[in-house]
PDBML (XML) file of the C-alpha atoms, coordinates in Angstrom:
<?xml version="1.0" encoding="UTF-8" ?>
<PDBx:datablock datablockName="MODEL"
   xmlns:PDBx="http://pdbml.pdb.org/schema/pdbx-v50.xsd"
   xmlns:xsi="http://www.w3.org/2001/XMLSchema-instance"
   xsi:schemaLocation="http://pdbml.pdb.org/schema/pdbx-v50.xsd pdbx-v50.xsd">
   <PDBx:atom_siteCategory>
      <PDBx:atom_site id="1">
         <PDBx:B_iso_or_equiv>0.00</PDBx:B_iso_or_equiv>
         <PDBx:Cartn_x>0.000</PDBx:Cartn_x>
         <PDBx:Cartn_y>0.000</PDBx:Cartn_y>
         <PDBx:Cartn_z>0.000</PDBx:Cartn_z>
         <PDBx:auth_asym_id>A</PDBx:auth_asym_id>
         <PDBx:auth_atom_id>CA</PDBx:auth_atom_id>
         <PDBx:auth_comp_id>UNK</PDBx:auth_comp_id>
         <PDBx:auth_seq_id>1</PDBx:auth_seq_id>
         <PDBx:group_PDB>ATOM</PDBx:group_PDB>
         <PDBx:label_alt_id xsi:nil="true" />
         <PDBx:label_asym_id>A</PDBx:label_asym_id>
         <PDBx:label_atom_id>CA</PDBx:label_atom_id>
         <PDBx:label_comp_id>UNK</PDBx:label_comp_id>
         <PDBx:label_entity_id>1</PDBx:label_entity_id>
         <PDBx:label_seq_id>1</PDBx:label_seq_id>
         <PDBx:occupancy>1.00</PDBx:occupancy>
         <PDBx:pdbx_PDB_model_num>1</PDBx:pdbx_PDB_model_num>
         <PDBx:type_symbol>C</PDBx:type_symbol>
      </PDBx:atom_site>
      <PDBx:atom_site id="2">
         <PDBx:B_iso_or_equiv>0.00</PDBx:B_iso_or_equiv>
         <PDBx:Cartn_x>1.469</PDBx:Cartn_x>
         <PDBx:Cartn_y>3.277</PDBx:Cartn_y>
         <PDBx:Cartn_z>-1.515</PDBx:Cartn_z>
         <PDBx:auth_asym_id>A</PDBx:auth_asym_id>
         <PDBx:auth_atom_id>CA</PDBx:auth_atom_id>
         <PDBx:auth_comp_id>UNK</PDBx:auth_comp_id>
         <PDBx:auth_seq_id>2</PDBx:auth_seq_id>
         <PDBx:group_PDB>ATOM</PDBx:group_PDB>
         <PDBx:label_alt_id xsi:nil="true" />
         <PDBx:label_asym_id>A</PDBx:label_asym_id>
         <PDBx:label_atom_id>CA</PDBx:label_atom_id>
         <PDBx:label_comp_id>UNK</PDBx:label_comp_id>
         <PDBx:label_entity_id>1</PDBx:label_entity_id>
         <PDBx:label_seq_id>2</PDBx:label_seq_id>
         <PDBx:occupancy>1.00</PDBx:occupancy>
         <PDBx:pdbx_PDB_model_num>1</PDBx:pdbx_PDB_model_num>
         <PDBx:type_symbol>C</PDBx:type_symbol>
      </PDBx:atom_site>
      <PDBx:atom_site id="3">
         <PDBx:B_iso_or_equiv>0.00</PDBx:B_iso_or_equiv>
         <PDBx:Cartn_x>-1.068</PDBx:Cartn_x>
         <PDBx:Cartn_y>5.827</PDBx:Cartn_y>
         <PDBx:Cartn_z>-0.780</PDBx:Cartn_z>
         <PDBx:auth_asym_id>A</PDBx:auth_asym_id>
         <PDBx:auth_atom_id>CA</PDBx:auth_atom_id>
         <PDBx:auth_comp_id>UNK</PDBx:auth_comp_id>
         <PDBx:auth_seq_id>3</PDBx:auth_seq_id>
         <PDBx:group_PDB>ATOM</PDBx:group_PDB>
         <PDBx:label_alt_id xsi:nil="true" />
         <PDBx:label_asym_id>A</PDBx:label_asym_id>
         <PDBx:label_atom_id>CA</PDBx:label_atom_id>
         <PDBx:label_comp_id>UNK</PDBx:label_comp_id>
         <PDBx:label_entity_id>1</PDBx:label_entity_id>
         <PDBx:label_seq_id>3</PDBx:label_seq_id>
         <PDBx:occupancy>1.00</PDBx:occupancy>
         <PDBx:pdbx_PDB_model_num>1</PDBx:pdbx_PDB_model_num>
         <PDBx:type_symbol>C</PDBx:type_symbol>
      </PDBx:atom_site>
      <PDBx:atom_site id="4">
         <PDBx:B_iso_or_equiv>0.00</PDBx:B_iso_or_equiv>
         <PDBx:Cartn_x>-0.789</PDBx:Cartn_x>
         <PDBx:Cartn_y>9.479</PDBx:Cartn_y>
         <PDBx:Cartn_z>0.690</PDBx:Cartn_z>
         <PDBx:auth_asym_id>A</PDBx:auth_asym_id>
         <PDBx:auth_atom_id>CA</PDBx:auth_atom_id>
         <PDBx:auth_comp_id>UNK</PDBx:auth_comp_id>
         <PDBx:auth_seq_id>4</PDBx:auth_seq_id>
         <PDBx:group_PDB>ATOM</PDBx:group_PDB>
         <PDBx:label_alt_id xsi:nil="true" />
         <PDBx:label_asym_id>A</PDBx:label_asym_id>
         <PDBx:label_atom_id>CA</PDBx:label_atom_id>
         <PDBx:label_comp_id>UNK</PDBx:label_comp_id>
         <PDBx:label_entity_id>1</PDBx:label_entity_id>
         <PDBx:label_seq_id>4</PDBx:label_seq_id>
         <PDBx:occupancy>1.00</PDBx:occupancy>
         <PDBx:pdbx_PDB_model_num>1</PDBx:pdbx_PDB_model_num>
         <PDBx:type_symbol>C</PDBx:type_symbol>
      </PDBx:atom_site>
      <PDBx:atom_site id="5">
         <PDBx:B_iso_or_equiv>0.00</PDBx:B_iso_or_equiv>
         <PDBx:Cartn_x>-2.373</PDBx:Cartn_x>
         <PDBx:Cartn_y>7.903</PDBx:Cartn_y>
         <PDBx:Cartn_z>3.572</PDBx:Cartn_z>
         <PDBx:auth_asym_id>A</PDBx:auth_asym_id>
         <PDBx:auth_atom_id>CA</PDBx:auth_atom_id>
         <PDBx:auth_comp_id>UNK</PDBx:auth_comp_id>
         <PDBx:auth_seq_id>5</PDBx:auth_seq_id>
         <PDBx:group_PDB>ATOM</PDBx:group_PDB>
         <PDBx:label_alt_id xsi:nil="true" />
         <PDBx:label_asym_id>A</PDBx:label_asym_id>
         <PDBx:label_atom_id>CA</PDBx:label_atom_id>
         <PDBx:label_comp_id>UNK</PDBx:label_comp_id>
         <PDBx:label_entity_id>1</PDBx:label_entity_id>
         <PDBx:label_seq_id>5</PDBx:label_seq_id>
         <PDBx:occupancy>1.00</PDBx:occupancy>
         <PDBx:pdbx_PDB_model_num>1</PDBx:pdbx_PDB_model_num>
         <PDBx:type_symbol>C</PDBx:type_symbol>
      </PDBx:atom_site>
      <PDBx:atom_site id="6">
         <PDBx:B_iso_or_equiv>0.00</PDBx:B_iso_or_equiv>
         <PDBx:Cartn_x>0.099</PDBx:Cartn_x>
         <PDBx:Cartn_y>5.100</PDBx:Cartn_y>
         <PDBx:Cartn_z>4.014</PDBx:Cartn_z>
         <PDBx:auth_asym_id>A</PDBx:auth_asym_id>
         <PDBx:auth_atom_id>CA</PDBx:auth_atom_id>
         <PDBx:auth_comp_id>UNK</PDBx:auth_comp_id>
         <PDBx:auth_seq_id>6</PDBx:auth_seq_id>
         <PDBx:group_PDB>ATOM</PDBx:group_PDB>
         <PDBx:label_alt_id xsi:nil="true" />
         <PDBx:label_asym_id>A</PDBx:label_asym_id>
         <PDBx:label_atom_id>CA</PDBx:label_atom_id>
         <PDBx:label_comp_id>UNK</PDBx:label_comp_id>
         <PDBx:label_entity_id>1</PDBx:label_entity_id>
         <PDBx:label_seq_id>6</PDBx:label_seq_id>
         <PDBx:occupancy>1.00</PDBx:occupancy>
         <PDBx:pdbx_PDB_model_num>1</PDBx:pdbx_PDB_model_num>
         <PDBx:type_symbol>C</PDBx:type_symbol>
      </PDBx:atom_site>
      <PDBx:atom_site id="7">
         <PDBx:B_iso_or_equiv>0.00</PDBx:B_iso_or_equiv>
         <PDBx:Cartn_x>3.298</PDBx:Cartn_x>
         <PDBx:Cartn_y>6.922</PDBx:Cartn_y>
         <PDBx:Cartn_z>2.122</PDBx:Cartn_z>
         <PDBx:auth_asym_id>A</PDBx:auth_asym_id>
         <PDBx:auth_atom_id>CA</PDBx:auth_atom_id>
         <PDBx:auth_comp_id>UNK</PDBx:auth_comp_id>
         <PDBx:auth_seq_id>7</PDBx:auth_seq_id>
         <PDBx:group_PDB>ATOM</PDBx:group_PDB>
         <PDBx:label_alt_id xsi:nil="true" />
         <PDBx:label_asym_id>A</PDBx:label_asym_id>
         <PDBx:label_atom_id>CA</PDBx:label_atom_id>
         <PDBx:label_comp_id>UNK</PDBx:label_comp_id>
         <PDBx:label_entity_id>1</PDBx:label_entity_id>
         <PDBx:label_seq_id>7</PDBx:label_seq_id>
         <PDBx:occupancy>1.00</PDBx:occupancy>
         <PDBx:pdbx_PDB_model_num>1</PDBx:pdbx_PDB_model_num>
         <PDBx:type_symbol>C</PDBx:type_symbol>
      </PDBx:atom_site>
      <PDBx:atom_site id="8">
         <PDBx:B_iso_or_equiv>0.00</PDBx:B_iso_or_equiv>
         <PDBx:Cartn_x>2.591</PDBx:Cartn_x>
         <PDBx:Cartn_y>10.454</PDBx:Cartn_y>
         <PDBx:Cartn_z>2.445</PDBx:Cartn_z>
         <PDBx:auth_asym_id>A</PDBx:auth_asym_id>
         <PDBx:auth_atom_id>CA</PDBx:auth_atom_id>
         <PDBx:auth_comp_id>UNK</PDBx:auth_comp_id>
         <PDBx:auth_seq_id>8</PDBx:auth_seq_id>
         <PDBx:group_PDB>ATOM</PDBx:group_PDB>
         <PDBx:label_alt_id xsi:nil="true" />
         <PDBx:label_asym_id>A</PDBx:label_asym_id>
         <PDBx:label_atom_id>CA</PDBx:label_atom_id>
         <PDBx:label_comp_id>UNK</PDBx:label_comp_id>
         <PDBx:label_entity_id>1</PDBx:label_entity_id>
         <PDBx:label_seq_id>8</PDBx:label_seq_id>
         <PDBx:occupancy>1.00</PDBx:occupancy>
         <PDBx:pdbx_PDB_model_num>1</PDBx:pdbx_PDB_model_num>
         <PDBx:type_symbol>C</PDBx:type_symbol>
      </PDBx:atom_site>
      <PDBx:atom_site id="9">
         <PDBx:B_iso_or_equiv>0.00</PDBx:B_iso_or_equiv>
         <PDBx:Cartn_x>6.285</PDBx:Cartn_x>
         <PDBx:Cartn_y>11.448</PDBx:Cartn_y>
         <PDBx:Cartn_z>1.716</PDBx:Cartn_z>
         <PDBx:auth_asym_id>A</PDBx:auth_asym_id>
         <PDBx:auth_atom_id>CA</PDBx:auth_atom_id>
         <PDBx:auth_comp_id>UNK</PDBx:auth_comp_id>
         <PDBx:auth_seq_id>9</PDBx:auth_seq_id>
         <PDBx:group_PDB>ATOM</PDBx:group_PDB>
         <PDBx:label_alt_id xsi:nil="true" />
         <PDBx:label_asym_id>A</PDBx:label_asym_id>
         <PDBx:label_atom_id>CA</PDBx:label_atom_id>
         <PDBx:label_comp_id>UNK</PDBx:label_comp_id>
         <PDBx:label_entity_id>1</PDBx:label_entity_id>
         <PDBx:label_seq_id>9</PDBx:label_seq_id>
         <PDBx:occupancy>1.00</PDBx:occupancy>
         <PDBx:pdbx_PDB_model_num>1</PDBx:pdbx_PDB_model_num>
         <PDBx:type_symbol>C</PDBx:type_symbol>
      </PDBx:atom_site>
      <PDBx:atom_site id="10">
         <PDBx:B_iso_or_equiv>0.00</PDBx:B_iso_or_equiv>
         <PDBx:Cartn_x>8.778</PDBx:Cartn_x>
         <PDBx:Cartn_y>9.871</PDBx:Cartn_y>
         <PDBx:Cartn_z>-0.704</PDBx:Cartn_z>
         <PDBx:auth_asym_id>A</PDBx:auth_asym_id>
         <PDBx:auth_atom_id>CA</PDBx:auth_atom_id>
         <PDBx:auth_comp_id>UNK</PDBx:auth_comp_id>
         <PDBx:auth_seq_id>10</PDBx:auth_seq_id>
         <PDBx:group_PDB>ATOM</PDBx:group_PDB>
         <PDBx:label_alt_id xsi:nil="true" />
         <PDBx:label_asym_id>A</PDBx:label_asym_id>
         <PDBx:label_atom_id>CA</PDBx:label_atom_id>
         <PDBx:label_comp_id>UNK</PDBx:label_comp_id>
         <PDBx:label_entity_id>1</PDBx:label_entity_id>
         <PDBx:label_seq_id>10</PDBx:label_seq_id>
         <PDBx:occupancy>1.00</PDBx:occupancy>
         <PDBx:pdbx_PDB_model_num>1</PDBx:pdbx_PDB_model_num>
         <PDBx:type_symbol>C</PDBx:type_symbol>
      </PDBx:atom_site>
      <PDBx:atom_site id="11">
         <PDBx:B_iso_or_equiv>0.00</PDBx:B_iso_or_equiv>
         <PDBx:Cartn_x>10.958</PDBx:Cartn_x>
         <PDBx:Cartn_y>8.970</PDBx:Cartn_y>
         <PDBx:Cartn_z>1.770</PDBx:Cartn_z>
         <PDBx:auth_asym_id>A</PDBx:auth_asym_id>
         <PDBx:auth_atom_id>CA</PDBx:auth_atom_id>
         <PDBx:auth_comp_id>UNK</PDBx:auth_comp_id>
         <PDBx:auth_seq_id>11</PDBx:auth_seq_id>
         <PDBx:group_PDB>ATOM</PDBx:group_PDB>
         <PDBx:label_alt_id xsi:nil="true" />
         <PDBx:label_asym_id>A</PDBx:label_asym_id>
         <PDBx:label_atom_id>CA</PDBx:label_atom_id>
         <PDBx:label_comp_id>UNK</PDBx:label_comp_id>
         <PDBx:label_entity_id>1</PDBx:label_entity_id>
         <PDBx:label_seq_id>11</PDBx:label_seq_id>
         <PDBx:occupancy>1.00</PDBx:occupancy>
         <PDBx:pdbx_PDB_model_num>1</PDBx:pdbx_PDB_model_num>
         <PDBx:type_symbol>C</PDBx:type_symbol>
      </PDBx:atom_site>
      <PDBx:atom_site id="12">
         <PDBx:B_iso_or_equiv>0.00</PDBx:B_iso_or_equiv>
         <PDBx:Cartn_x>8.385</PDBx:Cartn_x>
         <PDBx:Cartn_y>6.884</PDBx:Cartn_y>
         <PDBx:Cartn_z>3.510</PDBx:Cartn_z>
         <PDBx:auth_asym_id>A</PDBx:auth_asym_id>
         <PDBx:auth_atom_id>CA</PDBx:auth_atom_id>
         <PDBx:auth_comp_id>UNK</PDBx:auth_comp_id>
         <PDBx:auth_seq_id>12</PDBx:auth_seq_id>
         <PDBx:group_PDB>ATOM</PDBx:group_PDB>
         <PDBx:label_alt_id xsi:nil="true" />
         <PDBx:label_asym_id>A</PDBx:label_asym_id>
         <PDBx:label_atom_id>CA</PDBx:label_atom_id>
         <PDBx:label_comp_id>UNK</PDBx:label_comp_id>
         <PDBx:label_entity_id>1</PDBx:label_entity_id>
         <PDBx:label_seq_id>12</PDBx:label_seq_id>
         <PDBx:occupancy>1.00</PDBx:occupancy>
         <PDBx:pdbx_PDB_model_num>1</PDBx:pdbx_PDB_model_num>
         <PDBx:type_symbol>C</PDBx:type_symbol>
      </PDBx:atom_site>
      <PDBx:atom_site id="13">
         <PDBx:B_iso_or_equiv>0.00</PDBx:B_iso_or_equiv>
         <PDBx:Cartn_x>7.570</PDBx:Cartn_x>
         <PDBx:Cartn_y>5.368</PDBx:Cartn_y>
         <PDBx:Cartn_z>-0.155</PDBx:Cartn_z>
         <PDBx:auth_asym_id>A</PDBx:auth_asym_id>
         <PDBx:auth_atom_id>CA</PDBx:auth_atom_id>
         <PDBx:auth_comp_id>UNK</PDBx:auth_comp_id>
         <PDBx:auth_seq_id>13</PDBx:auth_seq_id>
         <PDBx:group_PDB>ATOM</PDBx:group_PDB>
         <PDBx:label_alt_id xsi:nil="true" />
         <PDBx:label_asym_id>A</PDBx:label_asym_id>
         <PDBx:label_atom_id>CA</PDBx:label_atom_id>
         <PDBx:label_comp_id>UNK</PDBx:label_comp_id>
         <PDBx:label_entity_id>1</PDBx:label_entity_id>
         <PDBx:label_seq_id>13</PDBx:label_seq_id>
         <PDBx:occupancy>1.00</PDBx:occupancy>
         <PDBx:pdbx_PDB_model_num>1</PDBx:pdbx_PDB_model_num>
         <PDBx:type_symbol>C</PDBx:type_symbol>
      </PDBx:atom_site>
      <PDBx:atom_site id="14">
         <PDBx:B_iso_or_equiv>0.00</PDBx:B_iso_or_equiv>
         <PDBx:Cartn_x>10.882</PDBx:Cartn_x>
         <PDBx:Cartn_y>4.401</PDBx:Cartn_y>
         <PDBx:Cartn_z>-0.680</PDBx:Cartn_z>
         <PDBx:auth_asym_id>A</PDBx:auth_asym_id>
         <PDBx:auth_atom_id>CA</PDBx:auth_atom_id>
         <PDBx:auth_comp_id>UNK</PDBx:auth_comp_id>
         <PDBx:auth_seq_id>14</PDBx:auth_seq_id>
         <PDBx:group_PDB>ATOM</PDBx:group_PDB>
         <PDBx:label_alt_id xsi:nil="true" />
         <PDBx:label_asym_id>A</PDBx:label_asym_id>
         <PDBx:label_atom_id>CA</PDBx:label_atom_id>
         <PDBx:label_comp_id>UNK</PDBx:label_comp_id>
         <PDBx:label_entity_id>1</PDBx:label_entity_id>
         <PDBx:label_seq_id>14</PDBx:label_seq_id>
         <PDBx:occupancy>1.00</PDBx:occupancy>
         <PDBx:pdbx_PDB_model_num>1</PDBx:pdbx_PDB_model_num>
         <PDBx:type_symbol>C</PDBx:type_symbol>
      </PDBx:atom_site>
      <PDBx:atom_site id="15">
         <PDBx:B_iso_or_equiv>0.00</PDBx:B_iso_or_equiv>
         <PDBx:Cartn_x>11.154</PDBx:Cartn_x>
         <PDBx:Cartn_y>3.267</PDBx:Cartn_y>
         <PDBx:Cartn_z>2.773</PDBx:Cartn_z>
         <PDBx:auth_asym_id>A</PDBx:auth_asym_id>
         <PDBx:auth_atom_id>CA</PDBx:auth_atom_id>
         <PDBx:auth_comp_id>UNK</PDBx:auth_comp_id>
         <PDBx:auth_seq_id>15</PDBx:auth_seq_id>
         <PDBx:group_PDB>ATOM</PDBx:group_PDB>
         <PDBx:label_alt_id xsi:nil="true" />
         <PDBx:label_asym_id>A</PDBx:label_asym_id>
         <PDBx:label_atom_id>CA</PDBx:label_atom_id>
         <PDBx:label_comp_id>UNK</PDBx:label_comp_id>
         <PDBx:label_entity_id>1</PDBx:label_entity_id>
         <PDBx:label_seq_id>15</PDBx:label_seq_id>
         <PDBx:occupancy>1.00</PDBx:occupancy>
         <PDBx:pdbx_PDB_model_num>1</PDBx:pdbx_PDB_model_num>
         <PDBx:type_symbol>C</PDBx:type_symbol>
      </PDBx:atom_site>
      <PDBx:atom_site id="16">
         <PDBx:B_iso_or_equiv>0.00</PDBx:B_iso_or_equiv>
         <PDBx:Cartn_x>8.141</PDBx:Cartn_x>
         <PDBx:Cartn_y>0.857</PDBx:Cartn_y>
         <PDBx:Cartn_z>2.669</PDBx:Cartn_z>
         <PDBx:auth_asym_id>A</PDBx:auth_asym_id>
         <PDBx:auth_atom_id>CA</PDBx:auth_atom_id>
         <PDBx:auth_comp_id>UNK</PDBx:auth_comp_id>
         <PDBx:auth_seq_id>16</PDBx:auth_seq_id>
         <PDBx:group_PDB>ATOM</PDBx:group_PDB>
         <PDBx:label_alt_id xsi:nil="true" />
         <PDBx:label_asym_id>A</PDBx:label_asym_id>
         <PDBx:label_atom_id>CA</PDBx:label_atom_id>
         <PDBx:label_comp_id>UNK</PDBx:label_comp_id>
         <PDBx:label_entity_id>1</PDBx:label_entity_id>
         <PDBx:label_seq_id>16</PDBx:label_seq_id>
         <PDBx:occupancy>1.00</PDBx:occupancy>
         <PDBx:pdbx_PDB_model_num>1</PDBx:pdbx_PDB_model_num>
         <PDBx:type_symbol>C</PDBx:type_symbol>
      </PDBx:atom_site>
      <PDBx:atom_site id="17">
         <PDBx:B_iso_or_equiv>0.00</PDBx:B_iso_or_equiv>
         <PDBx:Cartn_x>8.997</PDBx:Cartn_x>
         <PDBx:Cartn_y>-0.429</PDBx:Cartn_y>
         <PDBx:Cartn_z>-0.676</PDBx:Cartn_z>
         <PDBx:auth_asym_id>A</PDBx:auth_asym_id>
         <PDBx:auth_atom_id>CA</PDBx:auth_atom_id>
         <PDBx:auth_comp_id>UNK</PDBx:auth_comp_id>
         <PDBx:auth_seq_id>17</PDBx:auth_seq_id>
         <PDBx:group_PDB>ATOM</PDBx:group_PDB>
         <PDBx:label_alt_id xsi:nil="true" />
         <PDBx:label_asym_id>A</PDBx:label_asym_id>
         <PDBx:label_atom_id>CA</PDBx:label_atom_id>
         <PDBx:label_comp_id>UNK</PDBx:label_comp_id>
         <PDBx:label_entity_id>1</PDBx:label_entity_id>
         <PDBx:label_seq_id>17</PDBx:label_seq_id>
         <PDBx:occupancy>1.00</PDBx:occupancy>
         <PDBx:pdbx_PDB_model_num>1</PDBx:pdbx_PDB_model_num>
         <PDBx:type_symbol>C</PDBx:type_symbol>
      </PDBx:atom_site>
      <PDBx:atom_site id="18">
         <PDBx:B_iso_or_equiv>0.00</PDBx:B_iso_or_equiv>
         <PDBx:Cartn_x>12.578</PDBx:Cartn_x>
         <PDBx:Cartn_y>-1.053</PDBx:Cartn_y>
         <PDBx:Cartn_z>0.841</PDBx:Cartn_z>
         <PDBx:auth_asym_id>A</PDBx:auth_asym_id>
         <PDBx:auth_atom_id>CA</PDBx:auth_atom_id>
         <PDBx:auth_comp_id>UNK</PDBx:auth_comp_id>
         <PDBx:auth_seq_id>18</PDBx:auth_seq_id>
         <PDBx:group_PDB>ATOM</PDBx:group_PDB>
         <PDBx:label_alt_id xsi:nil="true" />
         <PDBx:label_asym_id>A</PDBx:label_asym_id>
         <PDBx:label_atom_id>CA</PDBx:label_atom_id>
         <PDBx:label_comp_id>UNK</PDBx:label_comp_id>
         <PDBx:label_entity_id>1</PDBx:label_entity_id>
         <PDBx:label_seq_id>18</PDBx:label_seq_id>
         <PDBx:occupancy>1.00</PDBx:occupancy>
         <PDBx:pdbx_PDB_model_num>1</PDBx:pdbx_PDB_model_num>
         <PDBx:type_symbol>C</PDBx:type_symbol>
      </PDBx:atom_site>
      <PDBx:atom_site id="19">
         <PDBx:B_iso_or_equiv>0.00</PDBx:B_iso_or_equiv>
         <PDBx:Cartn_x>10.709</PDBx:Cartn_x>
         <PDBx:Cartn_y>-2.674</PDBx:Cartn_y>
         <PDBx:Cartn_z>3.780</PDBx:Cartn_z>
         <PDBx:auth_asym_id>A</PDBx:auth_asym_id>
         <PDBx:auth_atom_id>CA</PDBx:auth_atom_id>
         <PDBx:auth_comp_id>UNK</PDBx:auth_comp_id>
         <PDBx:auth_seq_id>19</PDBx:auth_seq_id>
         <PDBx:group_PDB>ATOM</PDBx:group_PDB>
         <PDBx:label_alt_id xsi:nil="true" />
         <PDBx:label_asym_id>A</PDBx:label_asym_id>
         <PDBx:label_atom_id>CA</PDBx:label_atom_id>
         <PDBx:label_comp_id>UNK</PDBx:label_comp_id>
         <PDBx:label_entity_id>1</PDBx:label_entity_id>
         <PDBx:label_seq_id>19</PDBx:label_seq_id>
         <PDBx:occupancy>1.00</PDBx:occupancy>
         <PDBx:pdbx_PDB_model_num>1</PDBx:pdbx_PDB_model_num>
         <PDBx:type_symbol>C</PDBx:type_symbol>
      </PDBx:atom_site>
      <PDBx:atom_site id="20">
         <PDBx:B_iso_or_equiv>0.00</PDBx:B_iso_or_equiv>
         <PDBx:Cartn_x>8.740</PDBx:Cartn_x>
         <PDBx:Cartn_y>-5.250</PDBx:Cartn_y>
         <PDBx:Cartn_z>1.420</PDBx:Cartn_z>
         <PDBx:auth_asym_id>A</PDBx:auth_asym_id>
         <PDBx:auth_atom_id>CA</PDBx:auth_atom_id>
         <PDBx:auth_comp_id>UNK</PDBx:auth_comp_id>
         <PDBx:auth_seq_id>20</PDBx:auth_seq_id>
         <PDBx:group_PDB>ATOM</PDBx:group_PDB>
         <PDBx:label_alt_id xsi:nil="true" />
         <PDBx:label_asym_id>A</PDBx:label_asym_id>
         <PDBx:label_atom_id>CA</PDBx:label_atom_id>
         <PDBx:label_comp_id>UNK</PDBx:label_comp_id>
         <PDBx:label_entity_id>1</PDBx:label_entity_id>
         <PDBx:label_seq_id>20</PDBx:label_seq_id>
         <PDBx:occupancy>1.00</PDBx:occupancy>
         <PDBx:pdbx_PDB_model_num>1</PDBx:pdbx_PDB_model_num>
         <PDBx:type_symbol>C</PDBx:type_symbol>
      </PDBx:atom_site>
      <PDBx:atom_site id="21">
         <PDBx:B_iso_or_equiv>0.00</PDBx:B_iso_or_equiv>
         <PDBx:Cartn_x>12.352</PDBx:Cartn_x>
         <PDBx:Cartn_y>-6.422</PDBx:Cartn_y>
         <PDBx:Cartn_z>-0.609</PDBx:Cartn_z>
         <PDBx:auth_asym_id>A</PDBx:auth_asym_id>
         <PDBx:auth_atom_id>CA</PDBx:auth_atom_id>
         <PDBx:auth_comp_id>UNK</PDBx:auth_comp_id>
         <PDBx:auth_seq_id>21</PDBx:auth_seq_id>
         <PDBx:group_PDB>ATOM</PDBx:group_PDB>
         <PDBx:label_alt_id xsi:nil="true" />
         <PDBx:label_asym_id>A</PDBx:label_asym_id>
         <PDBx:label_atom_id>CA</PDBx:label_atom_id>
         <PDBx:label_comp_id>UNK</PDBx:label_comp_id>
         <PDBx:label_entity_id>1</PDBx:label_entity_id>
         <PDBx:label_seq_id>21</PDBx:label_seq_id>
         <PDBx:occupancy>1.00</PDBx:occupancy>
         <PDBx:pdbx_PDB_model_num>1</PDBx:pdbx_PDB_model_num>
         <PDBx:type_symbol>C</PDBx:type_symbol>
      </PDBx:atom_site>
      <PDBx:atom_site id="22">
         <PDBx:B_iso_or_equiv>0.00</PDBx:B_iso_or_equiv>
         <PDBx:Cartn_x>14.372</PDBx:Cartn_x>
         <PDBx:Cartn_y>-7.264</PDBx:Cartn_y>
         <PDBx:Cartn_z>2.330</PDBx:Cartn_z>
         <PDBx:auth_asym_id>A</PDBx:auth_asym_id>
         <PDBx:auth_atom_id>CA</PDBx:auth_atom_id>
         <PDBx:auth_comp_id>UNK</PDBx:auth_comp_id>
         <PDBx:auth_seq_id>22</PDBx:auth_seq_id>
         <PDBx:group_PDB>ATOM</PDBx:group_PDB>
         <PDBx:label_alt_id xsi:nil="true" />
         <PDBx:label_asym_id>A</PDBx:label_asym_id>
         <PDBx:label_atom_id>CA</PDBx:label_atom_id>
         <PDBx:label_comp_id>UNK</PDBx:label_comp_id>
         <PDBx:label_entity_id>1</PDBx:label_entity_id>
         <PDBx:label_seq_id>22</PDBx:label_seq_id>
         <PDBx:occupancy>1.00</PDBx:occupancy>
         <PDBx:pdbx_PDB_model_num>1</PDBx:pdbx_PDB_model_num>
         <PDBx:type_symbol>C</PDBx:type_symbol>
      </PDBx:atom_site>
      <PDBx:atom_site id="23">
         <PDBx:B_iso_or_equiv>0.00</PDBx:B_iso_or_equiv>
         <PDBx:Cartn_x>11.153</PDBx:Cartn_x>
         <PDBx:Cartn_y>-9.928</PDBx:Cartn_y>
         <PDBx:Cartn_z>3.530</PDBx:Cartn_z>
         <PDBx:auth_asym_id>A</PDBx:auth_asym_id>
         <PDBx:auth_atom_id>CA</PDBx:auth_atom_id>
         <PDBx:auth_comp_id>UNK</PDBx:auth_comp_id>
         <PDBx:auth_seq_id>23</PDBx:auth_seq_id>
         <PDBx:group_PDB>ATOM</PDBx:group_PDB>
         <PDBx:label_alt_id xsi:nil="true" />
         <PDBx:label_asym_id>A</PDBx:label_asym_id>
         <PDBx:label_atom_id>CA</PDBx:label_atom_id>
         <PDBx:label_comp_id>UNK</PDBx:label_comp_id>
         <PDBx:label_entity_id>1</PDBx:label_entity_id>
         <PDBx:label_seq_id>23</PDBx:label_seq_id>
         <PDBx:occupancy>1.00</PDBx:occupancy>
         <PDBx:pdbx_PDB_model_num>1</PDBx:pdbx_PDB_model_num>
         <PDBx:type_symbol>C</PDBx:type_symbol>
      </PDBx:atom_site>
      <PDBx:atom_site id="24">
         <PDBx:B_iso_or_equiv>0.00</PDBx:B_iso_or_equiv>
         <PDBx:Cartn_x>10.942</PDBx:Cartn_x>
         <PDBx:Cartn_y>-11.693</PDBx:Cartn_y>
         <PDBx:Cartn_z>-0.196</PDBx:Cartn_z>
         <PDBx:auth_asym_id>A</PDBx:auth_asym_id>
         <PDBx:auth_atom_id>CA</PDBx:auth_atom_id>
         <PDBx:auth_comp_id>UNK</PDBx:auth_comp_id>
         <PDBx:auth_seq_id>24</PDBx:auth_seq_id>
         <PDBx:group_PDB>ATOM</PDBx:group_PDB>
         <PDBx:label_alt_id xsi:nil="true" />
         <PDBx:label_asym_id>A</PDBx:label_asym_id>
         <PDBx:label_atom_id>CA</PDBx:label_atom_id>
         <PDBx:label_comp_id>UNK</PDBx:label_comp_id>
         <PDBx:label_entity_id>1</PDBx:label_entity_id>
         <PDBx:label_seq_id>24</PDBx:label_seq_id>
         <PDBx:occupancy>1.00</PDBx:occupancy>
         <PDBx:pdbx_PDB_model_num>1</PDBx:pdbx_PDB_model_num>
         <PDBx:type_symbol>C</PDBx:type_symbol>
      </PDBx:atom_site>
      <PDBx:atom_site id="25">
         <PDBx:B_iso_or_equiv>0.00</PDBx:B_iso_or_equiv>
         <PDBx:Cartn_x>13.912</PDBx:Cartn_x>
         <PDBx:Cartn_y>-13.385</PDBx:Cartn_y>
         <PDBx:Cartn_z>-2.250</PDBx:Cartn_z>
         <PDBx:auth_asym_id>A</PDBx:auth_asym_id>
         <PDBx:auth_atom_id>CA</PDBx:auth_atom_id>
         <PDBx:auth_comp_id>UNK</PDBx:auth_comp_id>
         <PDBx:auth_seq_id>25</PDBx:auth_seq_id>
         <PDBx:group_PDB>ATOM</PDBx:group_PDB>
         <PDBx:label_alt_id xsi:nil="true" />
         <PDBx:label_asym_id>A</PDBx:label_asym_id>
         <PDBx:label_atom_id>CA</PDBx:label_atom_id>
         <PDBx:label_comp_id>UNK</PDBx:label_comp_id>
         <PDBx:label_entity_id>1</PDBx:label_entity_id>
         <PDBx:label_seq_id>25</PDBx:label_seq_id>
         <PDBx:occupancy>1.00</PDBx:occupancy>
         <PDBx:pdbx_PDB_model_num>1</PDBx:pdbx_PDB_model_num>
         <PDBx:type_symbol>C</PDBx:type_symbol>
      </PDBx:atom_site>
   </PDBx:atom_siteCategory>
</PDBx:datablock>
């Protein structure tokens, strides 16, 4: 989930998508 609510700044975006990567292969 990318929206404002949930990412409201790019950092958190790229944070969260950062996040996700390290738990998959």
């Amino acid at each position: 989930d990318l929206t404002p609510a949930a990412a409201p700044t790019l950092d958190v975006l790229l944070a969260r998508i950062a996040e996700r990567a390290t738990a998959l292969p």
